[in-house]
PDB file of N, CA and C in Angstrom:
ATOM      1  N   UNK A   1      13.812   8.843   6.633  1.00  0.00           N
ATOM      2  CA  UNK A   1      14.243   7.790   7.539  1.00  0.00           C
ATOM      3  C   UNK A   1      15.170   8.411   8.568  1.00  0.00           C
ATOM      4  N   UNK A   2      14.996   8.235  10.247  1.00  0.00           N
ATOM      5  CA  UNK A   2      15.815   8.477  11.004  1.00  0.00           C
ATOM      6  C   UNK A   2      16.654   7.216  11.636  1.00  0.00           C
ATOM      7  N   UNK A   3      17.714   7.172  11.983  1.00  0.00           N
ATOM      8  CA  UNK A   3      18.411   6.624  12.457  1.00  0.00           C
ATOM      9  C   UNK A   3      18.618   6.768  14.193  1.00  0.00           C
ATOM     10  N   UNK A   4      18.299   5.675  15.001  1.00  0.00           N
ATOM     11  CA  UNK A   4      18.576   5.847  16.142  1.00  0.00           C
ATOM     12  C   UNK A   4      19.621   4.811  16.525  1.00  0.00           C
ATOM     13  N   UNK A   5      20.865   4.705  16.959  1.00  0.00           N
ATOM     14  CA  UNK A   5      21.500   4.025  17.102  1.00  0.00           C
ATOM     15  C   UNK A   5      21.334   2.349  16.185  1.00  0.00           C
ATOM     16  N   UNK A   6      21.414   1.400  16.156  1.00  0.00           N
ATOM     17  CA  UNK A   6      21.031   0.819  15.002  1.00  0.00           C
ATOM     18  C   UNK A   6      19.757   0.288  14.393  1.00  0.00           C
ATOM     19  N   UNK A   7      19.236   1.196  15.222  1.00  0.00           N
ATOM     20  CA  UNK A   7      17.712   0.901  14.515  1.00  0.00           C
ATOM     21  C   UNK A   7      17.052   2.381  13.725  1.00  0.00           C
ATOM     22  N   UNK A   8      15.795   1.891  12.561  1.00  0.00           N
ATOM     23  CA  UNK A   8      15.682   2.787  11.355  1.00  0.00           C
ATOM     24  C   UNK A   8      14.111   3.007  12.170  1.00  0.00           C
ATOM     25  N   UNK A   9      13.637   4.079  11.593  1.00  0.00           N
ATOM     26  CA  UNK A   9      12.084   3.972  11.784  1.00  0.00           C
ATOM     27  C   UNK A   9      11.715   5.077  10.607  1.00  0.00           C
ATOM     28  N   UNK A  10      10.470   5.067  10.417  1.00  0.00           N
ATOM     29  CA  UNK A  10      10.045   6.148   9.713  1.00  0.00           C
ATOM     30  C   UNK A  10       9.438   6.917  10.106  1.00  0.00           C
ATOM     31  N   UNK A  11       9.399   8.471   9.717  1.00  0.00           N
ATOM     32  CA  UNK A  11       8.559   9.297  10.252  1.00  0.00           C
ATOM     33  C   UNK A  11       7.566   9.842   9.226  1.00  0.00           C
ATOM     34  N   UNK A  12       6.418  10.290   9.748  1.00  0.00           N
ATOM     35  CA  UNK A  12       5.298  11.413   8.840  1.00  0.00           C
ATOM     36  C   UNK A  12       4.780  12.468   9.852  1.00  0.00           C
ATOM     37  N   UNK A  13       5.365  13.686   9.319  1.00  0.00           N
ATOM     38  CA  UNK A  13       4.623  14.813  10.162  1.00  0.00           C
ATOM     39  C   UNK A  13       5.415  14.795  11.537  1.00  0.00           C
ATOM     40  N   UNK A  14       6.085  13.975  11.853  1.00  0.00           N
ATOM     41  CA  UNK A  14       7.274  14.080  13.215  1.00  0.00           C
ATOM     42  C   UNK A  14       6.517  12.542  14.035  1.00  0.00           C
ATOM     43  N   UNK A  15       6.011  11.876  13.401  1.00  0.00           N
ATOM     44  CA  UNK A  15       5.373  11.170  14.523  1.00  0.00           C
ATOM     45  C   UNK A  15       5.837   9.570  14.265  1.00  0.00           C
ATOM     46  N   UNK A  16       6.211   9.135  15.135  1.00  0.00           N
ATOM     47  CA  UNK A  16       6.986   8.123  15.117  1.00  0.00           C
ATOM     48  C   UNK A  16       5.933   6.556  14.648  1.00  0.00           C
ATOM     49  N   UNK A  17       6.268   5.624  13.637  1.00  0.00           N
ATOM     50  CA  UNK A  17       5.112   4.772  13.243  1.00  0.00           C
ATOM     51  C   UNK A  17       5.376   3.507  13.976  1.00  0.00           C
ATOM     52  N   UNK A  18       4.065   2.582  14.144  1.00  0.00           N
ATOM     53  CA  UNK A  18       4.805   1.260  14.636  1.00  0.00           C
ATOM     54  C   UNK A  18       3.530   0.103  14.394  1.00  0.00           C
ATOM     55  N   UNK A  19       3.527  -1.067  14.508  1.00  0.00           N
ATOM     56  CA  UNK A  19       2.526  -1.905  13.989  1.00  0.00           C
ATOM     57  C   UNK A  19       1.410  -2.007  15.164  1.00  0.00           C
ATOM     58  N   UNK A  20       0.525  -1.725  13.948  1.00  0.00           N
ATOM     59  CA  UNK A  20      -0.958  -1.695  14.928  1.00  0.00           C
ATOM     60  C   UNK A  20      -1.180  -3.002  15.061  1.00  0.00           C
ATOM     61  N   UNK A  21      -2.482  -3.221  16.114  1.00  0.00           N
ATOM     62  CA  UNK A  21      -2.563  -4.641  16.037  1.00  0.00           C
ATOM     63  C   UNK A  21      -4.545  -4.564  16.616  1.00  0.00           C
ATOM     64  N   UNK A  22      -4.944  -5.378  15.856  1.00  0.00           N
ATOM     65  CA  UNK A  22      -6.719  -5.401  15.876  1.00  0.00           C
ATOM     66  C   UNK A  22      -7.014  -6.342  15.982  1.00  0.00           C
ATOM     67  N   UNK A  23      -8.719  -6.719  16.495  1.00  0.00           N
ATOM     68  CA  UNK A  23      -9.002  -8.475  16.739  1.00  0.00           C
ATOM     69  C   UNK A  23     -10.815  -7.773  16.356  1.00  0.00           C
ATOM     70  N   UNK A  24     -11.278  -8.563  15.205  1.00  0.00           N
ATOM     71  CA  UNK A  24     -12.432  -8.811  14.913  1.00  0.00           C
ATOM     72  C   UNK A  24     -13.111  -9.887  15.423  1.00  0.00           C
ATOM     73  N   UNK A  25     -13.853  -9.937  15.925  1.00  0.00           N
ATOM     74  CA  UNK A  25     -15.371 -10.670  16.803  1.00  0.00           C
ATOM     75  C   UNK A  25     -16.281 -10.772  15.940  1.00  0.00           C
ATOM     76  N   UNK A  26     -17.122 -11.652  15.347  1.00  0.00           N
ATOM     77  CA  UNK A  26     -18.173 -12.085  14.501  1.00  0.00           C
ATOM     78  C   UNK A  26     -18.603 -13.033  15.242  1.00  0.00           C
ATOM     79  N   UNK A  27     -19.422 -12.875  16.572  1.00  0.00           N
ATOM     80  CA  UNK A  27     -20.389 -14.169  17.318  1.00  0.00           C
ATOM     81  C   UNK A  27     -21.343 -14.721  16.054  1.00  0.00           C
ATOM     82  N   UNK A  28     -21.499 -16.139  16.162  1.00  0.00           N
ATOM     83  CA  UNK A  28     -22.082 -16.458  15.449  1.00  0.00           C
ATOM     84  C   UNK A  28     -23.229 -17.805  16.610  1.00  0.00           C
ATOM     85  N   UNK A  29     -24.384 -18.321  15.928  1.00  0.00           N
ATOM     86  CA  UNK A  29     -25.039 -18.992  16.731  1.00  0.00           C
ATOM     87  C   UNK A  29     -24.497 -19.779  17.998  1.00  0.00           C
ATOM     88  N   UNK A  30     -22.974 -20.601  17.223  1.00  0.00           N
ATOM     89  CA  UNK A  30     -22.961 -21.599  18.425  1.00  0.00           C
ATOM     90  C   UNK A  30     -21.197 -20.811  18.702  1.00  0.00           C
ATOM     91  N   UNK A  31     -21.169 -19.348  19.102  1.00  0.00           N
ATOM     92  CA  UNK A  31     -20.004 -18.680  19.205  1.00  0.00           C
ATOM     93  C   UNK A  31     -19.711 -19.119  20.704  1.00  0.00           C
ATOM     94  N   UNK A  32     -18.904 -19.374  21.071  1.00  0.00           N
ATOM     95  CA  UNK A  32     -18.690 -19.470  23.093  1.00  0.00           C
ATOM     96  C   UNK A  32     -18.134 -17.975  23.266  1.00  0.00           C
ATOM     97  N   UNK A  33     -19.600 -17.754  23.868  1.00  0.00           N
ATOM     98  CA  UNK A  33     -19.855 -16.850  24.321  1.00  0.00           C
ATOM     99  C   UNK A  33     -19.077 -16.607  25.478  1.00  0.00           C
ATOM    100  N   UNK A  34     -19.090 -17.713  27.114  1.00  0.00           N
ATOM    101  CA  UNK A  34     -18.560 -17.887  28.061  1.00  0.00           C
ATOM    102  C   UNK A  34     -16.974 -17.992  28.101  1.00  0.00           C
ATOM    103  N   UNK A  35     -16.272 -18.130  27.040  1.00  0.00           N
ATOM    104  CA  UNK A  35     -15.426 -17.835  26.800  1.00  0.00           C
ATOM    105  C   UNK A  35     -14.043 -17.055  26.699  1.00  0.00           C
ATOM    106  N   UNK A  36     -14.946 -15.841  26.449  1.00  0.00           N
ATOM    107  CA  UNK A  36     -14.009 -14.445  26.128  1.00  0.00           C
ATOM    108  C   UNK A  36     -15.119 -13.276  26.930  1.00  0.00           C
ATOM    109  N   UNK A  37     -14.120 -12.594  26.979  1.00  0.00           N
ATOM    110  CA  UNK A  37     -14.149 -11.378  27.781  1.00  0.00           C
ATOM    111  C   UNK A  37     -13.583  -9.986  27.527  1.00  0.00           C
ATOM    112  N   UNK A  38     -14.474  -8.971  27.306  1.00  0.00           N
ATOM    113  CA  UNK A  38     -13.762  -7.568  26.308  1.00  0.00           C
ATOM    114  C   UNK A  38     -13.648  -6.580  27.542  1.00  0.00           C
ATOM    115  N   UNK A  39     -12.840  -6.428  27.384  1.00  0.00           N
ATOM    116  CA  UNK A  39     -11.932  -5.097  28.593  1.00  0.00           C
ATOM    117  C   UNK A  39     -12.998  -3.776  27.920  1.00  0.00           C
ATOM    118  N   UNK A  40     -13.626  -2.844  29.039  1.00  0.00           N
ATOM    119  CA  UNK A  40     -14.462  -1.631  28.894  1.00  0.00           C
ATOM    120  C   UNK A  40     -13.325  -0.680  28.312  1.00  0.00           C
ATOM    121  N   UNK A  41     -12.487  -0.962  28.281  1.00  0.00           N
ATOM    122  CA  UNK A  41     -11.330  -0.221  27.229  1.00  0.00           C
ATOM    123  C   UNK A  41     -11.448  -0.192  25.656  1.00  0.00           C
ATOM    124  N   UNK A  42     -12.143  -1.617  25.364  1.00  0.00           N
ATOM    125  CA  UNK A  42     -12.417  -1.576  24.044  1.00  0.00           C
ATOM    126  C   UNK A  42     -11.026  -1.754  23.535  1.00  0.00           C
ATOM    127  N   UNK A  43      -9.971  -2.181  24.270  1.00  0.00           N
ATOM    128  CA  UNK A  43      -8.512  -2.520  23.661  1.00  0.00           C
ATOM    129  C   UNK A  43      -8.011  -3.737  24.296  1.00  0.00           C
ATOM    130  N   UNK A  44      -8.729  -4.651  24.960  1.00  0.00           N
ATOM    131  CA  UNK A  44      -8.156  -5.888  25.715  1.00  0.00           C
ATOM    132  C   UNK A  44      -9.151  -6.691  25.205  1.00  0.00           C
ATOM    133  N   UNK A  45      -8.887  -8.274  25.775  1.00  0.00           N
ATOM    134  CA  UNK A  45      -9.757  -9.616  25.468  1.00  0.00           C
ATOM    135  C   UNK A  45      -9.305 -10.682  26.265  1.00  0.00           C
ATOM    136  N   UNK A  46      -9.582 -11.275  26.711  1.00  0.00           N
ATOM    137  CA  UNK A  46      -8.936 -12.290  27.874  1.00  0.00           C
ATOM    138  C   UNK A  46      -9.870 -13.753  27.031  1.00  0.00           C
ATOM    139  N   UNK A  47      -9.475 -14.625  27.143  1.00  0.00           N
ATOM    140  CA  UNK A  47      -9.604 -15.544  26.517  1.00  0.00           C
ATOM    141  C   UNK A  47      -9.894 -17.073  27.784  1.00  0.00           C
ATOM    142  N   UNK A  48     -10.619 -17.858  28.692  1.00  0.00           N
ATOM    143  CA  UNK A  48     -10.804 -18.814  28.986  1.00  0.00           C
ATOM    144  C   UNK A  48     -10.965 -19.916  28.594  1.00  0.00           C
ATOM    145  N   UNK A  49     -10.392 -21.007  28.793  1.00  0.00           N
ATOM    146  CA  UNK A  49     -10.784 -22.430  28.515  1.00  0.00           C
ATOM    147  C   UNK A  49     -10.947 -23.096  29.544  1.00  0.00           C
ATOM    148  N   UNK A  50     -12.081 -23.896  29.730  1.00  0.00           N
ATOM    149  CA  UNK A  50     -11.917 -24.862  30.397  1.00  0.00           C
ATOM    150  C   UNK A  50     -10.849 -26.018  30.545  1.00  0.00           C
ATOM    151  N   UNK A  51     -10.629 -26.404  31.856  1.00  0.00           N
ATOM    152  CA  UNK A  51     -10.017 -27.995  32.093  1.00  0.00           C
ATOM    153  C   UNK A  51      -9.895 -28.921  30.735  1.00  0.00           C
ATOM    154  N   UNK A  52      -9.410 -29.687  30.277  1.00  0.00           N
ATOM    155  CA  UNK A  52      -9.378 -30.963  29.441  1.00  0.00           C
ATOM    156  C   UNK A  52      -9.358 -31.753  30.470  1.00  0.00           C
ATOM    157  N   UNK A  53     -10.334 -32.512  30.721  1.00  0.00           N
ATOM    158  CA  UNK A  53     -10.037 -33.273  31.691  1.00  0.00           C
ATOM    159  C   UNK A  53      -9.772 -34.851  31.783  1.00  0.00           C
ATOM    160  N   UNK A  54      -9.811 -34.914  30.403  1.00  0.00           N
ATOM    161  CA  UNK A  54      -9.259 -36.225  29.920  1.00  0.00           C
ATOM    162  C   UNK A  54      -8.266 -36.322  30.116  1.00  0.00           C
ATOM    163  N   UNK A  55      -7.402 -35.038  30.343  1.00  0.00           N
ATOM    164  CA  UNK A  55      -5.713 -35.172  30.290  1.00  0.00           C
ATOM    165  C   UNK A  55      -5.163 -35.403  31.629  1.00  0.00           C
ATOM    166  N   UNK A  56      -6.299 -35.633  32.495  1.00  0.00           N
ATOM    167  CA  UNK A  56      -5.899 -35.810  33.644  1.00  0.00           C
ATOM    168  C   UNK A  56      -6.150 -34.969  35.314  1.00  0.00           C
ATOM    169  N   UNK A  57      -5.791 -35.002  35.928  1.00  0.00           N
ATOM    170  CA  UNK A  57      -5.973 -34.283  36.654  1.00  0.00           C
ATOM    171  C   UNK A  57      -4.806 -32.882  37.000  1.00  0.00           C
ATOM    172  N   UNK A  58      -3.743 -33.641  36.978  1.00  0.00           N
ATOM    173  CA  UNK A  58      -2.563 -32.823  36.922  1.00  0.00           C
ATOM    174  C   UNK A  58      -2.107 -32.636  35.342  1.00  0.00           C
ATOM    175  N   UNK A  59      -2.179 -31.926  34.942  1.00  0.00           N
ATOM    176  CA  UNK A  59      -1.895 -31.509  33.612  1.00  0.00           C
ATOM    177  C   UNK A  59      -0.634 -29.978  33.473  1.00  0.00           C
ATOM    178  N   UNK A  60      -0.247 -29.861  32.517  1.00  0.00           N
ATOM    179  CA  UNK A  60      -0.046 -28.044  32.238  1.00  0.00           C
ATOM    180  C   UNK A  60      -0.775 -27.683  30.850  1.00  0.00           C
ATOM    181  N   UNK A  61      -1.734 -28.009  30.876  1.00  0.00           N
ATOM    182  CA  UNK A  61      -2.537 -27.284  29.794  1.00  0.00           C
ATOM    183  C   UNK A  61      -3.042 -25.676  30.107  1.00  0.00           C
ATOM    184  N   UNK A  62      -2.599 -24.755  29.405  1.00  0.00           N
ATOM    185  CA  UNK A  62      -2.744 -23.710  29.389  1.00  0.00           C
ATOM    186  C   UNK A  62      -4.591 -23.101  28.692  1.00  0.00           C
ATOM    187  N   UNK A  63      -4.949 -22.329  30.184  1.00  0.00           N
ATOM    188  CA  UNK A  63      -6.067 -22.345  30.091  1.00  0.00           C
ATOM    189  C   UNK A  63      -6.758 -21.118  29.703  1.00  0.00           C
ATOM    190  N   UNK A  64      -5.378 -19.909  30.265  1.00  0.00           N
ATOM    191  CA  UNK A  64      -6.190 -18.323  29.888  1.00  0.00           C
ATOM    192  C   UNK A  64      -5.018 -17.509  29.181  1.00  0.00           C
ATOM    193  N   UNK A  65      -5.599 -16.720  28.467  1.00  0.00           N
ATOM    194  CA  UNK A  65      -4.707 -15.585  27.645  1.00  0.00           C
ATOM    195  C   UNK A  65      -5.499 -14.487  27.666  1.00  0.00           C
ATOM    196  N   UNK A  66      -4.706 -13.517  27.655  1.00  0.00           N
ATOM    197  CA  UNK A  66      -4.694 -12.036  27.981  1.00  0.00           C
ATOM    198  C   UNK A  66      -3.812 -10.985  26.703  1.00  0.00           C
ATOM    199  N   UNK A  67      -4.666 -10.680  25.550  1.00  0.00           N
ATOM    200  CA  UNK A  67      -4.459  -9.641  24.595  1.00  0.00           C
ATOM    201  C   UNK A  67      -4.537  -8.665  24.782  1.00  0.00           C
ATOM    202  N   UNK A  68      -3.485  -7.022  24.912  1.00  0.00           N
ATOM    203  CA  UNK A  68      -3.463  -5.832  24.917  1.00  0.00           C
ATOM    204  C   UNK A  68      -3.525  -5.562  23.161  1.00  0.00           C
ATOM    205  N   UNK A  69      -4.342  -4.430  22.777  1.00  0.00           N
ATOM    206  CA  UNK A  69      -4.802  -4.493  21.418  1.00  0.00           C
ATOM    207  C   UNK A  69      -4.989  -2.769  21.409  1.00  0.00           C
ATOM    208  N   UNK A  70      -4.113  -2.698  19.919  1.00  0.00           N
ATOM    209  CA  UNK A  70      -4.968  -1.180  19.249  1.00  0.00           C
ATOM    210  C   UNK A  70      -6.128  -0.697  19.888  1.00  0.00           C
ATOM    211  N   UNK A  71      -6.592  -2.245  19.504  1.00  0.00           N
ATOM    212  CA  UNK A  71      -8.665  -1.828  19.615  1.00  0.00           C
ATOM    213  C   UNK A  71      -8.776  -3.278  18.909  1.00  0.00           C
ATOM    214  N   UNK A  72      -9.754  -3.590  19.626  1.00  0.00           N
ATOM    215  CA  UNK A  72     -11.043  -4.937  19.780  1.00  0.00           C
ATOM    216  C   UNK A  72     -12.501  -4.524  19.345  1.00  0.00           C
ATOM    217  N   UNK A  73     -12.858  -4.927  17.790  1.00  0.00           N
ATOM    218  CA  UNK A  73     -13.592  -4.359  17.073  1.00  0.00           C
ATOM    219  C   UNK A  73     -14.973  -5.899  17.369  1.00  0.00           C
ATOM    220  N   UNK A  74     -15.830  -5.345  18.272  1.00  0.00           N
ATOM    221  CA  UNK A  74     -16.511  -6.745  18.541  1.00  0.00           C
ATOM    222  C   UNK A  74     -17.984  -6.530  18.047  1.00  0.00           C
ATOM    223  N   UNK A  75     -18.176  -7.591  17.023  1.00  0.00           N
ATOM    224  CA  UNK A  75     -19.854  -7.878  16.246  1.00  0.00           C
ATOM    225  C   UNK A  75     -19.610  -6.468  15.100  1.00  0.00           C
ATOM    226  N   UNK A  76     -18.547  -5.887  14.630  1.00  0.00           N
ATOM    227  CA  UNK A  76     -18.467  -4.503  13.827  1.00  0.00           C
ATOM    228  C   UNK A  76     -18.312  -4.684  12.617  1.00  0.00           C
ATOM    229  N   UNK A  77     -19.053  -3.589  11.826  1.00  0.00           N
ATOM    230  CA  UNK A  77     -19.581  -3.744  10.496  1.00  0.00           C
ATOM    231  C   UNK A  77     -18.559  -3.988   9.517  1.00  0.00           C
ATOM    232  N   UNK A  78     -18.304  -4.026   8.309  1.00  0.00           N
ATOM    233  CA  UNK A  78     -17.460  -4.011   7.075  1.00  0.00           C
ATOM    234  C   UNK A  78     -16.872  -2.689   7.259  1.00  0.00           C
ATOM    235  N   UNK A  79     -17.933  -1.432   7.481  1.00  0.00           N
ATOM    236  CA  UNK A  79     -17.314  -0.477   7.117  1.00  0.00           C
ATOM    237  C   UNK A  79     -16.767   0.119   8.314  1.00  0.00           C
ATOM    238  N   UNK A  80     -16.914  -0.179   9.773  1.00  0.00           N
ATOM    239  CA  UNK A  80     -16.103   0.180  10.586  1.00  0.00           C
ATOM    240  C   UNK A  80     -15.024  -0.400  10.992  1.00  0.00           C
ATOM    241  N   UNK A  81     -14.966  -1.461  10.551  1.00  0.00           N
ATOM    242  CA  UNK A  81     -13.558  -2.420  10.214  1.00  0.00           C
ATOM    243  C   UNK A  81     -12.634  -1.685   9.257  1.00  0.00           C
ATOM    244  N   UNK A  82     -12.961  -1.309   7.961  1.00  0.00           N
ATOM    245  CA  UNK A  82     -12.465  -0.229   6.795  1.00  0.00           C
ATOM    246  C   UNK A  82     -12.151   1.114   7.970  1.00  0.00           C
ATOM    247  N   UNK A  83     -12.647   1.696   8.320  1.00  0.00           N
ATOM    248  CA  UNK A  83     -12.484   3.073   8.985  1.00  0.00           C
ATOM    249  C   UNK A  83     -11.487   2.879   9.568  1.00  0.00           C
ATOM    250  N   UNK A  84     -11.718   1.400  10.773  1.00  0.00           N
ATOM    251  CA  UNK A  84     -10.417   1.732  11.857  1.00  0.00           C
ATOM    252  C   UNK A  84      -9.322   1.161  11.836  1.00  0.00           C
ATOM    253  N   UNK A  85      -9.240  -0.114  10.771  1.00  0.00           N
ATOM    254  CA  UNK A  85      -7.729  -0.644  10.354  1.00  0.00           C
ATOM    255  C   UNK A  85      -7.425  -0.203   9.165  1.00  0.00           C
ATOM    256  N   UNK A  86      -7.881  -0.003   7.796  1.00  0.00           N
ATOM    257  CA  UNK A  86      -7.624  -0.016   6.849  1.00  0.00           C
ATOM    258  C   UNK A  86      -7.262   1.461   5.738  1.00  0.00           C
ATOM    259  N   UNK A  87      -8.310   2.619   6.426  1.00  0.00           N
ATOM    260  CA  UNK A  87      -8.396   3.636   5.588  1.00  0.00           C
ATOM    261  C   UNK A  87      -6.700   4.132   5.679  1.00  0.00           C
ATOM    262  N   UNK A  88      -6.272   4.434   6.684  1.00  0.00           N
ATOM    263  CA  UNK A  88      -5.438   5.626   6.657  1.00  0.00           C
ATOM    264  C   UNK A  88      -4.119   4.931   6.029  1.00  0.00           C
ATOM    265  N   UNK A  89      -3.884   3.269   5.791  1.00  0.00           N
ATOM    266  CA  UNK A  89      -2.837   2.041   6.000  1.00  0.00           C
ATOM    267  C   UNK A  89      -3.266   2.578   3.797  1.00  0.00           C
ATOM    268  N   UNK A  90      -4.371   2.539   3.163  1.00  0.00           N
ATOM    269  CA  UNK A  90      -4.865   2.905   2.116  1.00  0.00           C
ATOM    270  C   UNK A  90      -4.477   4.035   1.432  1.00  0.00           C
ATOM    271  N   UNK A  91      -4.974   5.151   2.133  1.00  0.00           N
ATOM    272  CA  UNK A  91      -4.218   6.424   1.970  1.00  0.00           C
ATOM    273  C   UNK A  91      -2.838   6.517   1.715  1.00  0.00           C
ATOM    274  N   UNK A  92      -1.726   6.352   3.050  1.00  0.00           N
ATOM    275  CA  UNK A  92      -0.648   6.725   2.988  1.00  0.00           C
ATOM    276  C   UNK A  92       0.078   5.571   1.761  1.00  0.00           C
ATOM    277  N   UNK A  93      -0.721   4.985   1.425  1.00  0.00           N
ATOM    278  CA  UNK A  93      -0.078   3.425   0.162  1.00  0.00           C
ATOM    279  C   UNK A  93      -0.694   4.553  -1.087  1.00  0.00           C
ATOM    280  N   UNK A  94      -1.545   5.061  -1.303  1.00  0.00           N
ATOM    281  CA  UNK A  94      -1.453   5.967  -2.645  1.00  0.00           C
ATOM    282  C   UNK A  94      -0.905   7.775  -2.484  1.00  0.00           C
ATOM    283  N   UNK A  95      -0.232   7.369  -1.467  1.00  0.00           N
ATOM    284  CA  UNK A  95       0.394   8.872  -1.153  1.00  0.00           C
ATOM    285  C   UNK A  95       1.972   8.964  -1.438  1.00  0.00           C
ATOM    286  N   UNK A  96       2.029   7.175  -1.366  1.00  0.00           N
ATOM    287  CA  UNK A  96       3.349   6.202  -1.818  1.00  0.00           C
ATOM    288  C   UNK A  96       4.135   6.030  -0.696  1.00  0.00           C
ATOM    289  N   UNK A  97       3.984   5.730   0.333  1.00  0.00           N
ATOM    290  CA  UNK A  97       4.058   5.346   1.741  1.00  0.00           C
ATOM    291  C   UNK A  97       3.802   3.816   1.754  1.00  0.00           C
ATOM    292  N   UNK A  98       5.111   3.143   2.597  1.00  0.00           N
ATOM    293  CA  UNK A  98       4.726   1.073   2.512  1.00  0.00           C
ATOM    294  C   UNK A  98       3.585   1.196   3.202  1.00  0.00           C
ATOM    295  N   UNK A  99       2.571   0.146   2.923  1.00  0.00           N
ATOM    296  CA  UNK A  99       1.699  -0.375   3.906  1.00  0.00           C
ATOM    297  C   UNK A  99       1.466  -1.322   3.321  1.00  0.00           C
ATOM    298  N   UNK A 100       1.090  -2.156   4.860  1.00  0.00           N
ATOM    299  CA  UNK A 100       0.568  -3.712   4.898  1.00  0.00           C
ATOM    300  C   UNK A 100      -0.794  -3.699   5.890  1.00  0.00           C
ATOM    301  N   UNK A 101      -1.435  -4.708   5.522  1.00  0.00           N
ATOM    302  CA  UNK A 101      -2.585  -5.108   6.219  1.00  0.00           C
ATOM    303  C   UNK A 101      -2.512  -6.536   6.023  1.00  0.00           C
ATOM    304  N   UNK A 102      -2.382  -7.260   7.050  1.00  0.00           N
ATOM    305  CA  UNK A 102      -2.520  -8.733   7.188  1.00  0.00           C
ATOM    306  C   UNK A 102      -3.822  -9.437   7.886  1.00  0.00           C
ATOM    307  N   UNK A 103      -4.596 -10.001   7.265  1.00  0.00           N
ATOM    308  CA  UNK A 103      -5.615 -10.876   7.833  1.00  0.00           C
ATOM    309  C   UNK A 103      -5.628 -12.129   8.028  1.00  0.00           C
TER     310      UNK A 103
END
């Protein structure tokens, strides 16, 4: 454990750790498609909604969001899901290193 003024972090091998963050995509028949949008980065997602327009004309209903991401794993298998969030979070947990994985 290093200490930087009052904050702790951990190191392995000199390299400083910090929380990853991933978004799985599973389109399914009636998925809205028109919807979302994957950055050629393969690490963004922008998110659209239409109007509610029941709510009026003047509204503040919030319509778009914009995710910066690890990585945006879209229509990807079991086991490349395992490869790119899970193996190494696995490893360093029987090497006796904390890890978490939250779904």
């Amino acid at each position: 454990v290093k200490k930087n003024g009052n904050k702790q972090y951990f190191t392995r091998m000199g390299t400083r750790k910090k929380v990853h963050a991933f978004v799985r995509v599973k389109p399914t028949d009636d998925f809205a498609h028109e919807m979302i949008r994957y950055g050629d980065d393969k690490r963004s997602i922008d998110i659209h909604l239409k109007k509610d327009i029941r709510r009026g004309v003047v509204n503040n209903q919030q319509t778009d969001w914009s995710f910066k991401l690890d990585r945006v794993l879209h229509d990807a298998s079991q086991d490349l899901v395992y490869e790119t969030v899970a193996k190494d979070v696995v490893s360093q947990a029987l090497d006796g290193y904390n890890g978490n994985l939250i779904n």
